[in-house]
Protein backbone atom coordinates (compact mmCIF):
# COMPACT_ATOMS: atom_id res chain seq x y z
CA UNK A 1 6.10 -81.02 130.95
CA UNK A 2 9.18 -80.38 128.84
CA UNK A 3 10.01 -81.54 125.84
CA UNK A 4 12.59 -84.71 125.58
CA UNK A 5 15.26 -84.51 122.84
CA UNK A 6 14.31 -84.34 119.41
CA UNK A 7 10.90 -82.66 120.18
CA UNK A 8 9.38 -79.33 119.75
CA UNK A 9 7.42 -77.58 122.80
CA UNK A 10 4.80 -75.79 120.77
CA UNK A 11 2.10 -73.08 121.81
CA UNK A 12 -1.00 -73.19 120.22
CA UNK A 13 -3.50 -70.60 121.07
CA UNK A 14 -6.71 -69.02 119.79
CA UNK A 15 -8.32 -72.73 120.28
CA UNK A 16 -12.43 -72.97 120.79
CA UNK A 17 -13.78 -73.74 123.95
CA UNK A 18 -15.04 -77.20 122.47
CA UNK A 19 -11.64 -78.69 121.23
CA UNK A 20 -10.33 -81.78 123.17
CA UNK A 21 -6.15 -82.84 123.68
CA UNK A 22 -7.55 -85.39 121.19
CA UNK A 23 -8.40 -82.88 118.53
CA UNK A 24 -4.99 -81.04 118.94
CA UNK A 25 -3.30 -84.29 118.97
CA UNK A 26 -4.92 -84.98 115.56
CA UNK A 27 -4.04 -81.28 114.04
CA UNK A 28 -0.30 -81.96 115.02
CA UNK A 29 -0.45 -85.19 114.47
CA UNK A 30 -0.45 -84.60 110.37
CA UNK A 31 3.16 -83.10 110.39
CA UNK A 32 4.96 -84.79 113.70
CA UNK A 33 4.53 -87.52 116.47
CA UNK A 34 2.60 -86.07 119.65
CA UNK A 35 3.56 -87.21 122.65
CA UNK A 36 1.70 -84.98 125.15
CA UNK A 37 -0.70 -82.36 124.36
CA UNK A 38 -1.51 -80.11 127.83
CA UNK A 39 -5.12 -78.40 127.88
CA UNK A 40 -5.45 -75.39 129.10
CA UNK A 41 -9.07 -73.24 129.87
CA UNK A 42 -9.04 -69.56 132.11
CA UNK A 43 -12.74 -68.66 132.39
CA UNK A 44 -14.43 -66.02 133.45
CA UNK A 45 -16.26 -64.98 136.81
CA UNK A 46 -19.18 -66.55 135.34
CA UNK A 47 -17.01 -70.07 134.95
CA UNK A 48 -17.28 -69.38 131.42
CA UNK A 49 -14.24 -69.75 128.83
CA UNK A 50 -12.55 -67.15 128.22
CA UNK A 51 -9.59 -68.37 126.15
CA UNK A 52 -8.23 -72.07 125.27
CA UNK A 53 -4.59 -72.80 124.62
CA UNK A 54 -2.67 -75.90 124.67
CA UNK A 55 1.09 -77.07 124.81
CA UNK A 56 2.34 -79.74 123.01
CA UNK A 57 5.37 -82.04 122.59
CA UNK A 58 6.19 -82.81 119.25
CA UNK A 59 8.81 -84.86 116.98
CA UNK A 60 9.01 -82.88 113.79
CA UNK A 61 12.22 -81.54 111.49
CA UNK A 62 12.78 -78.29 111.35
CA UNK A 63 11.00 -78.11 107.73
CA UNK A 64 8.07 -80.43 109.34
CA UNK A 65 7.84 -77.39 111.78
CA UNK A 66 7.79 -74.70 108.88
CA UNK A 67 4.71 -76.31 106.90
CA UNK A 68 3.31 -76.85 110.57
CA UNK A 69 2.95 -72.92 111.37
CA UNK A 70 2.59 -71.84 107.90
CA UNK A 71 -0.67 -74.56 107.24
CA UNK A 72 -2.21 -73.62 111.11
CA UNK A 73 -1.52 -70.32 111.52
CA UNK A 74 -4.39 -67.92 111.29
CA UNK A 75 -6.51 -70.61 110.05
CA UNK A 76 -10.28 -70.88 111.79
CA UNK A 77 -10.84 -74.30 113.47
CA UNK A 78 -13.74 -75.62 115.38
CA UNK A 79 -14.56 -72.02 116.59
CA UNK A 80 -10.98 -70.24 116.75
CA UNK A 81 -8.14 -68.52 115.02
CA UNK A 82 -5.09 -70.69 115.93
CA UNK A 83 -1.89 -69.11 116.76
CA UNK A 84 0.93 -71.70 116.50
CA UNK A 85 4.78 -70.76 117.70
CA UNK A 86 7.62 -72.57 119.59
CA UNK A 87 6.53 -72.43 123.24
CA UNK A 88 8.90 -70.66 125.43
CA UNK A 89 10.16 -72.57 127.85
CA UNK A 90 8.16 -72.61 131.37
CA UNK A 91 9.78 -71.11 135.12
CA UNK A 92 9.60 -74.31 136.25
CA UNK A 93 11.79 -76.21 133.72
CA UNK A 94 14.16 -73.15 133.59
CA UNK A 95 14.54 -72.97 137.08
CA UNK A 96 14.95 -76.76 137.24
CA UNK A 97 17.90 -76.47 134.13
CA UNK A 98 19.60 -73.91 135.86
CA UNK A 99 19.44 -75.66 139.57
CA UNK A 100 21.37 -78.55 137.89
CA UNK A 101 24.01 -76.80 136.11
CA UNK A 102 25.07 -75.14 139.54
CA UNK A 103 25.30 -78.26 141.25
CA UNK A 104 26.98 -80.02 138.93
CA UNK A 105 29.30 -77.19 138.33
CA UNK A 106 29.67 -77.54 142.14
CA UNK A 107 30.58 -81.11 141.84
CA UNK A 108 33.07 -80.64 139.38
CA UNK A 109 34.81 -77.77 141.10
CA UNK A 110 35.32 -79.95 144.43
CA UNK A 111 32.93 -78.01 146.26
CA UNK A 112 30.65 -80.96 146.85
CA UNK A 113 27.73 -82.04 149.41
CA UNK A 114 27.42 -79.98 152.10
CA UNK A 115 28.80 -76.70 150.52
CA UNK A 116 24.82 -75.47 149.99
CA UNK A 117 24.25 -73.51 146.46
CA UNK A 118 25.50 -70.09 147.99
CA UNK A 119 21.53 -68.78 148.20
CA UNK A 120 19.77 -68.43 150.76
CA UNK A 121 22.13 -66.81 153.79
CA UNK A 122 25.13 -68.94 152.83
């Protein structure tokens, strides 16, 4: 999910295997408003976790950000050394951005329905 204006898309990994999108929504919650926080678990072969991440939408200022990384970062919680950085921003919502600012450019120029995007053996 992408952030909507005025929020931060932020990566925080290094998370224990027991934390909950609660528990990161509490963390964050001290320096911004959360409105998503996205879980994520790869195990092993063994259905084990490996490694625990999460995403999360947040409101913050720029110097809410600051105190954000510099009070989480490399700090042990509930098992883990977090790692917390702007996320960058997923294939999906790129690919999405970029998909509308061809066809409105399309619009605009007068090329219009039926004109196709010029991929695909056009």
């Amino acid at each position: 999910m992408a952030a909507s204006p005025g929020e931060r898309r932020l990566f925080v990994g290094g998370l224990g295997p027991s934390v909950t999108q609660e528990d990161v929504r509490a963390q964050l919650g001290r320096f911004g408003a959360v409105s998503s926080v996205e879980l994520v678990s790869r195990v092993n072969e063994l259905g084990l976790p490996e490694k625990t991440f999460a995403y999360a939408n947040v409101r913050l200022s720029e110097g809410d950000l600051k105190k954000c990384m510099s009070a989480l970062n490399k700090t042990t919680w509930k098992g883990g050394t977090l790692q917390v950085q702007l996320a960058k921003e997923s294939f999906l919502h790129r690919y999405g951005r970029i998909f509308m600012e061809v066809v409105e450019t399309r619009e605009h120029s007068g090329g219009g329905r039926g004109q196709g995007l010029g991929w695909g053996g056009q």
